[in-house]
N, C-alpha and C. Protein backbone atom coordinates (compact mmCIF):
# COMPACT_ATOMS: atom_id res chain seq x y z
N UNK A 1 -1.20 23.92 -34.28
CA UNK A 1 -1.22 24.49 -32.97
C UNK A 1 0.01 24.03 -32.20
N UNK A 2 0.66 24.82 -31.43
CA UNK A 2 1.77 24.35 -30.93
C UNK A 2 2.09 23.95 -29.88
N UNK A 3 2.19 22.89 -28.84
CA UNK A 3 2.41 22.24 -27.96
C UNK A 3 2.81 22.98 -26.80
N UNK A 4 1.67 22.72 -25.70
CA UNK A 4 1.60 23.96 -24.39
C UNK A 4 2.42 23.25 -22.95
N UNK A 5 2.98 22.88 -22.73
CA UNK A 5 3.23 22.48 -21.37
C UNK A 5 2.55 22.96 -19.57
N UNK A 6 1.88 22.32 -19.01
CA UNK A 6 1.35 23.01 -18.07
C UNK A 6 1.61 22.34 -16.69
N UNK A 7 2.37 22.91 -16.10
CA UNK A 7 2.95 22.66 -14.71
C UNK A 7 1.74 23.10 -13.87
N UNK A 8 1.15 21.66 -13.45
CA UNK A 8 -0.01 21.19 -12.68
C UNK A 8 0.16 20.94 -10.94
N UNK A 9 1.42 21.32 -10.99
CA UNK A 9 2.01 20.92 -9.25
C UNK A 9 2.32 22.88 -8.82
N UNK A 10 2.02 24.05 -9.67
CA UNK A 10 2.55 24.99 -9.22
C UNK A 10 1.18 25.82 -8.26
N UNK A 11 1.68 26.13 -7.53
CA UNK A 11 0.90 26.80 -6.42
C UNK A 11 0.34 25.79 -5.52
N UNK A 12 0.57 24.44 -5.61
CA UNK A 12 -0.27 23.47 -5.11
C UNK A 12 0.16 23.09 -3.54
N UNK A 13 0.37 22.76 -2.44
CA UNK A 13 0.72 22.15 -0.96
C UNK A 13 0.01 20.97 -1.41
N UNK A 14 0.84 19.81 -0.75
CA UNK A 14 -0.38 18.42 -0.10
C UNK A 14 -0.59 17.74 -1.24
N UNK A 15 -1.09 17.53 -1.39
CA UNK A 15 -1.68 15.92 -2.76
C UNK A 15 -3.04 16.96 -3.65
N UNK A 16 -2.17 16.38 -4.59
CA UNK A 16 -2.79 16.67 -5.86
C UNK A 16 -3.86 15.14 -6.22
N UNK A 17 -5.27 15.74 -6.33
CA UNK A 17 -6.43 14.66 -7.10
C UNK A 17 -5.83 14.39 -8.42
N UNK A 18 -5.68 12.86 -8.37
CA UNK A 18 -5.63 12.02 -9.57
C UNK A 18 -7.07 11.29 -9.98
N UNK A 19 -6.76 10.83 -11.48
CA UNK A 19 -8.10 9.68 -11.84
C UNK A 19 -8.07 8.77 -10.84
N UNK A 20 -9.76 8.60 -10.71
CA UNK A 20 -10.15 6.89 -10.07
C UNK A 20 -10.07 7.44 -8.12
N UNK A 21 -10.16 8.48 -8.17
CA UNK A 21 -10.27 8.90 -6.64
C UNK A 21 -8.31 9.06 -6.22
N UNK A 22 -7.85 8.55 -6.79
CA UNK A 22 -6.70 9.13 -5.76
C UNK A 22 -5.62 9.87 -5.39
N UNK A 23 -4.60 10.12 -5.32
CA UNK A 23 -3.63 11.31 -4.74
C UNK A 23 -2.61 11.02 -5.20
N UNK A 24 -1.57 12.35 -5.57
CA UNK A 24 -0.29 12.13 -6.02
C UNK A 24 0.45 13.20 -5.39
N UNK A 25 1.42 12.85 -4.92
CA UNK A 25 2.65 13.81 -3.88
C UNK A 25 2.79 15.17 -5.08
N UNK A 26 2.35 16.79 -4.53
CA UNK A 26 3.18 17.35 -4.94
C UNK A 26 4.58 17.72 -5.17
N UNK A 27 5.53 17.23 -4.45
CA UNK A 27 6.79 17.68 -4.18
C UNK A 27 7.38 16.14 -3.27
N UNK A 28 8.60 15.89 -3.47
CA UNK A 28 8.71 14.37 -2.56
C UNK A 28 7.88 13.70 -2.20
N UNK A 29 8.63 13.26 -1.26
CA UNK A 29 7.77 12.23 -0.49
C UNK A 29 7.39 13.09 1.03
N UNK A 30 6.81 14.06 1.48
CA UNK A 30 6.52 14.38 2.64
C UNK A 30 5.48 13.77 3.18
N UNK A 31 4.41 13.59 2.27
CA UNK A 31 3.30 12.67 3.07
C UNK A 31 3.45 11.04 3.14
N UNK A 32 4.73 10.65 3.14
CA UNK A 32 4.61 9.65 3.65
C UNK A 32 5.52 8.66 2.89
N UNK A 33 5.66 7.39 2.46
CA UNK A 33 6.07 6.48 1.81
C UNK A 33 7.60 6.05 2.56
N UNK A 34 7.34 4.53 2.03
CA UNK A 34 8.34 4.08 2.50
C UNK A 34 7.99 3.82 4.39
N UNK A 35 8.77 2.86 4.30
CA UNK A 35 8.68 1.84 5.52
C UNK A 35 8.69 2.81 7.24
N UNK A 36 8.13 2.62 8.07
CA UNK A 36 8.33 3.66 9.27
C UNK A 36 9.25 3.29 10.32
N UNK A 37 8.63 1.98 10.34
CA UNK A 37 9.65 0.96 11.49
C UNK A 37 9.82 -0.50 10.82
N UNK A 38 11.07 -1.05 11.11
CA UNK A 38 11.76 -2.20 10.83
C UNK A 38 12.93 -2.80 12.53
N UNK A 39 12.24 -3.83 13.04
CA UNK A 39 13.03 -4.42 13.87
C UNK A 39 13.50 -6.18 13.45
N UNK A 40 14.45 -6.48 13.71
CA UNK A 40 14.83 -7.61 14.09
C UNK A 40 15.45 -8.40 15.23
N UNK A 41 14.78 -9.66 15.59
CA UNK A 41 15.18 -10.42 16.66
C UNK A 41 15.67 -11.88 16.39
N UNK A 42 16.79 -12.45 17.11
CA UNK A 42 17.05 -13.23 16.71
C UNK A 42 17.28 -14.43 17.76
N UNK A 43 16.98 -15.87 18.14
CA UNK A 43 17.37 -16.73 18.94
C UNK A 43 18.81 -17.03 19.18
N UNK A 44 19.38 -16.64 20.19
CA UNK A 44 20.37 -16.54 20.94
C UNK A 44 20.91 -17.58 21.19
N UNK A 45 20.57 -18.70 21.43
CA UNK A 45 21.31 -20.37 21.44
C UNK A 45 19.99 -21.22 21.30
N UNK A 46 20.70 -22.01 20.91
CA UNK A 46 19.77 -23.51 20.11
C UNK A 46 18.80 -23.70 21.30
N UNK A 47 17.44 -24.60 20.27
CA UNK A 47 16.27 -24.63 21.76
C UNK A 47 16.35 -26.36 20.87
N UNK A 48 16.33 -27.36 21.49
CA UNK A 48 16.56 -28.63 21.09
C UNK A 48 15.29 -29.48 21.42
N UNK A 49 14.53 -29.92 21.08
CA UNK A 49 13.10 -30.18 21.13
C UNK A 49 12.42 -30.50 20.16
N UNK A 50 11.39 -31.14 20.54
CA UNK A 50 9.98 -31.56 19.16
C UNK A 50 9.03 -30.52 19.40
N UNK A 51 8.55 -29.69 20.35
CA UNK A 51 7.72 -28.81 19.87
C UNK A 51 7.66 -27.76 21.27
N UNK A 52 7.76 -26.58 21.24
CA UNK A 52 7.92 -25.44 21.42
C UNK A 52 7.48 -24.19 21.66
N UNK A 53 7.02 -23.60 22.14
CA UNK A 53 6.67 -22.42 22.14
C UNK A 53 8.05 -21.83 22.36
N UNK A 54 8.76 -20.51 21.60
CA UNK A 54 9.89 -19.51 21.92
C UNK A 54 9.36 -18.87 23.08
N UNK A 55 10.12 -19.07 24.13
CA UNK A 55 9.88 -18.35 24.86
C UNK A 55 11.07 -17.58 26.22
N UNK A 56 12.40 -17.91 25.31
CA UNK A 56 13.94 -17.59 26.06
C UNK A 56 14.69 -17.41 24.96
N UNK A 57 15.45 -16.79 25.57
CA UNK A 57 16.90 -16.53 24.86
C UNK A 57 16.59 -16.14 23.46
N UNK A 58 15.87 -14.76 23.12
CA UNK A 58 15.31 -13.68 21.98
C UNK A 58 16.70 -12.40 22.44
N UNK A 59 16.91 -12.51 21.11
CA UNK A 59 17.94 -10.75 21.41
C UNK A 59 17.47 -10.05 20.26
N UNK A 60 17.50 -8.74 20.48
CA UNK A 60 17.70 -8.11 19.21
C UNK A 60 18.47 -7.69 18.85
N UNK A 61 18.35 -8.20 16.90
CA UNK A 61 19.77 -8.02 16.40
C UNK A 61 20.14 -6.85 15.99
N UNK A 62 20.99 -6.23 16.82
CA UNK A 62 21.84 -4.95 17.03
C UNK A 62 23.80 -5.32 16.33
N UNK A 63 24.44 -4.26 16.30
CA UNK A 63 25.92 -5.05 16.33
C UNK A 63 25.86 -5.35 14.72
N UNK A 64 27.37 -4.63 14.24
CA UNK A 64 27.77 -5.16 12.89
C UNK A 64 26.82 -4.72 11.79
N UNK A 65 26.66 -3.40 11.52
CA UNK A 65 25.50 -2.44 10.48
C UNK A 65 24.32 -2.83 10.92
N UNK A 66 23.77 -3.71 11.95
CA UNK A 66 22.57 -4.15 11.66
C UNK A 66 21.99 -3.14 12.65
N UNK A 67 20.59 -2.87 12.31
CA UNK A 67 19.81 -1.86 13.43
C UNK A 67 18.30 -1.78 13.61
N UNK A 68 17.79 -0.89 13.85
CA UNK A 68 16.41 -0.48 14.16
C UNK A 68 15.70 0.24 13.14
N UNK A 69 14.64 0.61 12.63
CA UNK A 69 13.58 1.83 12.30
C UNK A 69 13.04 2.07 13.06
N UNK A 70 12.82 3.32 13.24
CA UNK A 70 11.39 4.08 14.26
C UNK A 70 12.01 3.34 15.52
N UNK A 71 10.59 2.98 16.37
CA UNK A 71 10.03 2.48 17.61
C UNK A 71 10.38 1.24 17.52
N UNK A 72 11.22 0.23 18.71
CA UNK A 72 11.48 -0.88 18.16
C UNK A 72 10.10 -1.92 18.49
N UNK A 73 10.05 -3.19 18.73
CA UNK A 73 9.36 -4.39 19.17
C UNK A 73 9.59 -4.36 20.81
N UNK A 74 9.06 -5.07 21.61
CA UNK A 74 9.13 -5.35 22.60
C UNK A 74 8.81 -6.74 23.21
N UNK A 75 9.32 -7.21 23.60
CA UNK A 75 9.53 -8.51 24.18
C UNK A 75 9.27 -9.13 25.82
N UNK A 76 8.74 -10.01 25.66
CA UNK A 76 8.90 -10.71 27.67
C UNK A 76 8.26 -11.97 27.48
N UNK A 77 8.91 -13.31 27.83
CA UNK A 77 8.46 -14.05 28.15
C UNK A 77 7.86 -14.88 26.31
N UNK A 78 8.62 -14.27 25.15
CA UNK A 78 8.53 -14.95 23.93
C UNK A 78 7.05 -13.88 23.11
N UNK A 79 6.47 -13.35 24.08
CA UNK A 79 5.26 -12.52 23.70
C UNK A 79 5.95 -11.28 23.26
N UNK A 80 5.94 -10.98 21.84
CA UNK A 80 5.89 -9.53 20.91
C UNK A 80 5.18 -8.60 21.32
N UNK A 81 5.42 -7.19 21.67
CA UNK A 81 4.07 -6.68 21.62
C UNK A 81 4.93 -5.52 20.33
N UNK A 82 4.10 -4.62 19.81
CA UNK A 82 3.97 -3.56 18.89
C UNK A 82 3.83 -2.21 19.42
N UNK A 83 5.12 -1.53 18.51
CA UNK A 83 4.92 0.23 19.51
C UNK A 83 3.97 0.50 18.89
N UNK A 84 3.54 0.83 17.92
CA UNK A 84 2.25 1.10 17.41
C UNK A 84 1.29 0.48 16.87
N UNK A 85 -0.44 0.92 16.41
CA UNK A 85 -1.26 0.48 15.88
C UNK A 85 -0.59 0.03 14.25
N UNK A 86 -0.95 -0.25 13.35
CA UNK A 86 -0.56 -0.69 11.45
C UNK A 86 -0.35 -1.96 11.05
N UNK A 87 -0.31 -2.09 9.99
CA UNK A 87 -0.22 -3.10 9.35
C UNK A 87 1.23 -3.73 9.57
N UNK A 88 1.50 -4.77 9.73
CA UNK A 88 2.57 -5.23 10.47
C UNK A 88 2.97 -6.46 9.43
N UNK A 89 3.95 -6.60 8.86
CA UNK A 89 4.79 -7.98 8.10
C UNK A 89 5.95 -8.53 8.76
N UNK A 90 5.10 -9.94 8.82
CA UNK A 90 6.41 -10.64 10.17
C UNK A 90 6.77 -11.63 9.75
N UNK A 91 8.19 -11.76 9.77
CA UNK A 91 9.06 -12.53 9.30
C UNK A 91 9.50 -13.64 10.16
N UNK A 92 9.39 -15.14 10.14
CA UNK A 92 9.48 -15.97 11.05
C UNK A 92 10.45 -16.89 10.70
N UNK A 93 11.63 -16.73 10.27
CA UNK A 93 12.98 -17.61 9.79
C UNK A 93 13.45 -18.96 10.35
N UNK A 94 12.77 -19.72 10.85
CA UNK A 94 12.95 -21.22 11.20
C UNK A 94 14.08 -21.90 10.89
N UNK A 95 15.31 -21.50 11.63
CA UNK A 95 16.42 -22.49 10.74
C UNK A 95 16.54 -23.41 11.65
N UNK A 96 16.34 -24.84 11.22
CA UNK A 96 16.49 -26.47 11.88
C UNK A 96 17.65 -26.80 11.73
N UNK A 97 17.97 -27.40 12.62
CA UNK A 97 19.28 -28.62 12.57
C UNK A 97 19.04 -30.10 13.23
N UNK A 98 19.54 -30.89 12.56
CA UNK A 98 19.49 -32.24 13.06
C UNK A 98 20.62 -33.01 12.82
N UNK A 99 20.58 -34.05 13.73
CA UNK A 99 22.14 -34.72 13.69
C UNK A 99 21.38 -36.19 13.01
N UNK A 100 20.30 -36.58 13.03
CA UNK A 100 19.97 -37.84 12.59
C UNK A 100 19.14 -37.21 11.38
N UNK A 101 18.59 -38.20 10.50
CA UNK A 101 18.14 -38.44 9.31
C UNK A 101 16.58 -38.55 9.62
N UNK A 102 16.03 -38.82 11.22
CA UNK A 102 14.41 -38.87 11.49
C UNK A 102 13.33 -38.15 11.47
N UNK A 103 14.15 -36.77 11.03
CA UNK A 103 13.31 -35.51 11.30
C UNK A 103 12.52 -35.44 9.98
N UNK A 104 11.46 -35.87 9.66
CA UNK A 104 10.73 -35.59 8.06
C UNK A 104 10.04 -34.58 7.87
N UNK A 105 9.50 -34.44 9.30
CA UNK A 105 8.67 -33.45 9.36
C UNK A 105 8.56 -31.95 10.49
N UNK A 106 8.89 -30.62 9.87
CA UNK A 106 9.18 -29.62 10.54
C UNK A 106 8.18 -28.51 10.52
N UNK A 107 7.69 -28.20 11.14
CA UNK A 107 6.73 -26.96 11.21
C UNK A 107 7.26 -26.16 12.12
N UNK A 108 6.79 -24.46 11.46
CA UNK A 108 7.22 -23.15 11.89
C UNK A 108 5.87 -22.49 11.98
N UNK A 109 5.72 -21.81 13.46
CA UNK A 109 4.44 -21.20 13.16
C UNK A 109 4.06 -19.49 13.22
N UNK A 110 3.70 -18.74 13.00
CA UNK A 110 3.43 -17.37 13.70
C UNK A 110 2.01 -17.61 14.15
N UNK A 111 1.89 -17.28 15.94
CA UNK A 111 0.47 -17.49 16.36
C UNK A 111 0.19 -15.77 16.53
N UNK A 112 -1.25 -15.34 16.91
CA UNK A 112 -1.40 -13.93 17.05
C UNK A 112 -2.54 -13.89 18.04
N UNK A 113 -2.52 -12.98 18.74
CA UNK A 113 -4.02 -12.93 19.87
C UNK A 113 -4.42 -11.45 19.64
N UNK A 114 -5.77 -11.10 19.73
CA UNK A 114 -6.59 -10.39 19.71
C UNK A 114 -6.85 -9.28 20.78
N UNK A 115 -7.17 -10.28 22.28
CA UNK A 115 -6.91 -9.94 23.53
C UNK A 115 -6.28 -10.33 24.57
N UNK A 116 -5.05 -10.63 24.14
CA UNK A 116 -3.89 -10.33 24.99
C UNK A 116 -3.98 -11.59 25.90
N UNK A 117 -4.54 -12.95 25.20
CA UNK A 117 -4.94 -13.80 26.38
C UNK A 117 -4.84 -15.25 25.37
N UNK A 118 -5.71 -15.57 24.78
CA UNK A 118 -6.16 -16.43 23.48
C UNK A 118 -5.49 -16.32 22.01
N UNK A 119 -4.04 -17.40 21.88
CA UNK A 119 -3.42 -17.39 20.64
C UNK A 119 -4.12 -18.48 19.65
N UNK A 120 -3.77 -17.87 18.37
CA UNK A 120 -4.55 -18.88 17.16
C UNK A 120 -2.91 -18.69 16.53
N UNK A 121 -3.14 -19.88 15.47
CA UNK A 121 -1.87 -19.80 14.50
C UNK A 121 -2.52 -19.30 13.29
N UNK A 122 -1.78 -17.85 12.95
CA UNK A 122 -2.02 -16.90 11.38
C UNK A 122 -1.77 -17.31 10.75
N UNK A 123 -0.44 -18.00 10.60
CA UNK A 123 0.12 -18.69 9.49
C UNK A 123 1.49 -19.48 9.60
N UNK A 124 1.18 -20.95 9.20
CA UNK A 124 2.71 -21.84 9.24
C UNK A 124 3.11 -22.26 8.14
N UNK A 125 4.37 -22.96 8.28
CA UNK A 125 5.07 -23.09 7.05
C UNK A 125 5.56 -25.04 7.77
N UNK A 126 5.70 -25.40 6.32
CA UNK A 126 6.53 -26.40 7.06
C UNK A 126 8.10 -27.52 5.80
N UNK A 127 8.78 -27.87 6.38
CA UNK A 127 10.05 -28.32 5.65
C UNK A 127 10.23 -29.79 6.24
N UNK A 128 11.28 -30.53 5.36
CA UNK A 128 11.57 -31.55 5.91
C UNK A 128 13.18 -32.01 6.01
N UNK A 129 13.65 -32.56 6.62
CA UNK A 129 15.25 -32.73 6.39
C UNK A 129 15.44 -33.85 5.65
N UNK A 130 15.98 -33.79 4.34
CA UNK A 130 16.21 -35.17 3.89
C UNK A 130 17.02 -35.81 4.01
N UNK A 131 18.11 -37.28 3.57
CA UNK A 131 18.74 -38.26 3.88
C UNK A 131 19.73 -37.50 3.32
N UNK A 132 20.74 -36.97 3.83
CA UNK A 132 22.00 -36.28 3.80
C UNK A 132 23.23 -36.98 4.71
N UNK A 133 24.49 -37.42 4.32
CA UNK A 133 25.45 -37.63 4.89
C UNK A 133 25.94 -36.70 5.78
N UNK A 134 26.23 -35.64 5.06
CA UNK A 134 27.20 -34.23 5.38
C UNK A 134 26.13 -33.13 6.52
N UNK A 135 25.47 -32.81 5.63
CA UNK A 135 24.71 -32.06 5.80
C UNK A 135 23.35 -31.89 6.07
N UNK A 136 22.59 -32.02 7.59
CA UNK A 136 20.77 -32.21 8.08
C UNK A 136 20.43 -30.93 8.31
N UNK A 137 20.20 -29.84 7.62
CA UNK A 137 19.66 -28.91 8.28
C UNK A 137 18.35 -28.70 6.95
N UNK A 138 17.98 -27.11 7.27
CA UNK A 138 16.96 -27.01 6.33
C UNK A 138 16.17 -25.73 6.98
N UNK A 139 15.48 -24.72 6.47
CA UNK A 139 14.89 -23.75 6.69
C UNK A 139 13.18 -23.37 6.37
N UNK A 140 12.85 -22.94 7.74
CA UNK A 140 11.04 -23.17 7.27
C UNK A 140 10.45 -21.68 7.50
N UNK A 141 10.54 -21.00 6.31
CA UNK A 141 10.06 -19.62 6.38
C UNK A 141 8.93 -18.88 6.69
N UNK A 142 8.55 -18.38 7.70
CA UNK A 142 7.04 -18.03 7.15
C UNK A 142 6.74 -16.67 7.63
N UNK A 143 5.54 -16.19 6.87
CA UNK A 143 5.23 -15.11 6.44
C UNK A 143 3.69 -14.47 6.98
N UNK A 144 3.82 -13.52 7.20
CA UNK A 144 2.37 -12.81 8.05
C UNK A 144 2.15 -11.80 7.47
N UNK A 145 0.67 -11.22 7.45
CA UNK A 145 0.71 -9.62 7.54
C UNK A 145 -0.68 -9.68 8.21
N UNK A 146 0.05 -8.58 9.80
CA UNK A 146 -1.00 -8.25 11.44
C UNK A 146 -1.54 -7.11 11.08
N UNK A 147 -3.04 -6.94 11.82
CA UNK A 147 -3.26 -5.47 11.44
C UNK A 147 -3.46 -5.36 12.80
N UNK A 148 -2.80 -4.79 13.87
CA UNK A 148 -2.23 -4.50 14.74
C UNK A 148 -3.46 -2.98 15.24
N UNK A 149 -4.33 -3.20 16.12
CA UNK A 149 -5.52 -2.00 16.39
C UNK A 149 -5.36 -1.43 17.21
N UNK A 150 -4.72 -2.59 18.07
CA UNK A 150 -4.53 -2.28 19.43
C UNK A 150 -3.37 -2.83 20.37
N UNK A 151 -2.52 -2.03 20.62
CA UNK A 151 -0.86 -2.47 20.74
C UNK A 151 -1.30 -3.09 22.41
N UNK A 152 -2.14 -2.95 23.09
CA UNK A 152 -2.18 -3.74 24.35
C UNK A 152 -2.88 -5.39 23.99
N UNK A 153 -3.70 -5.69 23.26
CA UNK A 153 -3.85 -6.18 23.20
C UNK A 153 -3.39 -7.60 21.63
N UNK A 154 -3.48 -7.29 20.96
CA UNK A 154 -2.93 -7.73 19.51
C UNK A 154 -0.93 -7.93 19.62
N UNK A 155 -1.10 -8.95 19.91
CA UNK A 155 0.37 -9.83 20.37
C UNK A 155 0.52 -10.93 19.32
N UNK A 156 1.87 -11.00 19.63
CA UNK A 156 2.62 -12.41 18.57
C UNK A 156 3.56 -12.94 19.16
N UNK A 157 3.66 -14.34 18.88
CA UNK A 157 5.08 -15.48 19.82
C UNK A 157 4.76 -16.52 18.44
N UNK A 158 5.71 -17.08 18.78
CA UNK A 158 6.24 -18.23 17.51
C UNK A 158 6.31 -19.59 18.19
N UNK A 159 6.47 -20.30 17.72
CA UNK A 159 6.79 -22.04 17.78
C UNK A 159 6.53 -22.74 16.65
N UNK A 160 7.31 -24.25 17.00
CA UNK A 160 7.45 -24.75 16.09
C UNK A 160 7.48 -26.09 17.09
N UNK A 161 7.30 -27.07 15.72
CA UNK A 161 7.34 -28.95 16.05
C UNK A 161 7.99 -29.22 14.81
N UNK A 162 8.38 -30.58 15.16
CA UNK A 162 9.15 -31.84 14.55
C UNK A 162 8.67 -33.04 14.83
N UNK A 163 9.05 -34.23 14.03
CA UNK A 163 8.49 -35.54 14.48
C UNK A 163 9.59 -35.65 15.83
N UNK A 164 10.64 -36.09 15.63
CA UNK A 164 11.41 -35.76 16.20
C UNK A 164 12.41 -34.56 17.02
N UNK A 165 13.05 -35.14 17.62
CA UNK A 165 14.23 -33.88 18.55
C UNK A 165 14.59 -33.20 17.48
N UNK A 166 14.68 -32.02 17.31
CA UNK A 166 15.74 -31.45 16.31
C UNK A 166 16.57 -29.61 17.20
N UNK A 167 16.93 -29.14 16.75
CA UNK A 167 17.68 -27.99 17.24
C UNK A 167 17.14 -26.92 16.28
N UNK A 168 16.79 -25.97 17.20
CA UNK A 168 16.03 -24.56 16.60
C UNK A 168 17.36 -23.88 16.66
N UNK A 169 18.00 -23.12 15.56
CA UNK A 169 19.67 -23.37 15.81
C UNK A 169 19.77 -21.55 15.98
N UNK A 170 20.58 -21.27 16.90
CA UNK A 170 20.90 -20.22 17.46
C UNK A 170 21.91 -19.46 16.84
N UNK A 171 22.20 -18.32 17.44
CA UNK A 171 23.26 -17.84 16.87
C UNK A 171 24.73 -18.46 17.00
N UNK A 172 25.62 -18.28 15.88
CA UNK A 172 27.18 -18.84 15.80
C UNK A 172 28.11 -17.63 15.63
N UNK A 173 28.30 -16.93 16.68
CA UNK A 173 29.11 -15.85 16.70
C UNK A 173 28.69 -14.71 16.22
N UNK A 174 28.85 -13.87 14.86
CA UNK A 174 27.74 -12.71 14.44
C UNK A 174 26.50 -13.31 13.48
N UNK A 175 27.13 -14.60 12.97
CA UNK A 175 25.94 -15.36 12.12
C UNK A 175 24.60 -15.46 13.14
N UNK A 176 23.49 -14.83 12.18
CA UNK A 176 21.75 -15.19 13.18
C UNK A 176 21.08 -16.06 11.97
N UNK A 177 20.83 -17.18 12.86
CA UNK A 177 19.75 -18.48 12.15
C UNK A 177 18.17 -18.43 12.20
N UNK A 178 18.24 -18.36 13.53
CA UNK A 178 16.71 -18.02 13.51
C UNK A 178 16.36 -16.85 13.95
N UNK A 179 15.55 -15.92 12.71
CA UNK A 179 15.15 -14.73 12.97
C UNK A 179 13.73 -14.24 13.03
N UNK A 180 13.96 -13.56 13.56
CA UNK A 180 12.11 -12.73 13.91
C UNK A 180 12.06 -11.45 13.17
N UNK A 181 11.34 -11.19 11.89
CA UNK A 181 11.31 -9.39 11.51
C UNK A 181 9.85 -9.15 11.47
N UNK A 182 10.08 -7.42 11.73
CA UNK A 182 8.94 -6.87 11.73
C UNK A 182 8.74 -6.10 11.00
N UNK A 183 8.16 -5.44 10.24
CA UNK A 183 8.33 -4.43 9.52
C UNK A 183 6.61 -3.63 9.29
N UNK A 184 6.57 -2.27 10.12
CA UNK A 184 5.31 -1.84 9.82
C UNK A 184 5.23 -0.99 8.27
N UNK A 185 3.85 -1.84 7.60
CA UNK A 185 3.49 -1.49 6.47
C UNK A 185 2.71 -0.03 6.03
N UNK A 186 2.49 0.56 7.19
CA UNK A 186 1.32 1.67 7.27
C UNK A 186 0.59 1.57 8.38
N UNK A 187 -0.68 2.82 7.93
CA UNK A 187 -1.22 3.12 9.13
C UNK A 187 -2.78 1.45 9.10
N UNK A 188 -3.07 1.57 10.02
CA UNK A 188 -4.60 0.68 9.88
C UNK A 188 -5.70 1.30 9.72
């Protein structure tokens, strides 16, 4: 018997039923895929301190290829809010500096509130600076994913501690150290 080929996408609009319940694009990507919105923010000059809430000197990083997706973030007073409801992945780039050798201990945090009033910490990270001549710095990354219901209320701000003083290190001309990303994952 001789081998039939059958073009299963012809006459079709919209998503085609696959096994196991789910959907496959007839034609591109029209229903969707791929990222909607992507912002970044970045600390604007060093905040020098043992512990912190961000809450000054946030820019967003615009200038030199860098840019926006969609709807950007919004900002006041270190409080994030979200143009829209979705799943939200936030990027919290902690870059430390220290001039002494005392700093052992560094924590980076992403906090999140519910109703727009009461922050908890989602998730921290933490680093240490070790006994370096040349060179005290060190980077404390951390990582989220918000499911964002309600853009009035469901907020995010950052901080961080040290045993000691250390420098939350700012921007150095177009170089950004400490960064803030957002990136919505989908709908909720």
């Amino acid at each position: 018997m001789p081998f039939t080929t059958i073009d299963m996408t012809k006459g079709i609009t919209g998503v085609t039923p696959v096994a196991n319940g789910g959907t496959a694009l007839s034609s591109g990507f029209v229903n969707g895929g791929g990222l909607t919105m992507s912002d970044q923010w970045y600390l604007s000059s060093s905040l020098d301190t043992t512990s912190s809430n961000i809450t000054s000197n946030l820019s967003q990083n615009t200038g030199n290829g860098r840019g926006t997706l969609g709807s950007a973030m919004t900002e006041s007073s270190g409080v994030f809010t979200f143009p829209s409801t979705g799943y939200y992945l936030i990027i919290f780039n902690a870059c430390i500096e220290s001039s002494s050798d005392d700093s052992r201990y560094i924590s980076a945090t992403i906090n999140f509130t519910t109703d727009n009033a009461s922050y908890t910490a989602v998730q921290r990270n933490s680093s240490s600076i070790t006994n370096q001549s040349d060179a005290r710095d060190t980077n404390a990354p951390v990582f989220a994913i918000i499911d964002v219901t309600d853009t009035a209320n469901v907020k995010v701000k950052f901080s961080f501690s040290a045993e000691t003083t250390v420098s939350l290190a700012g921007a150095s001309g177009t170089e950004r150290k400490t960064t803030f990303s957002f990136l919505r994952l989908g709908d909720t």
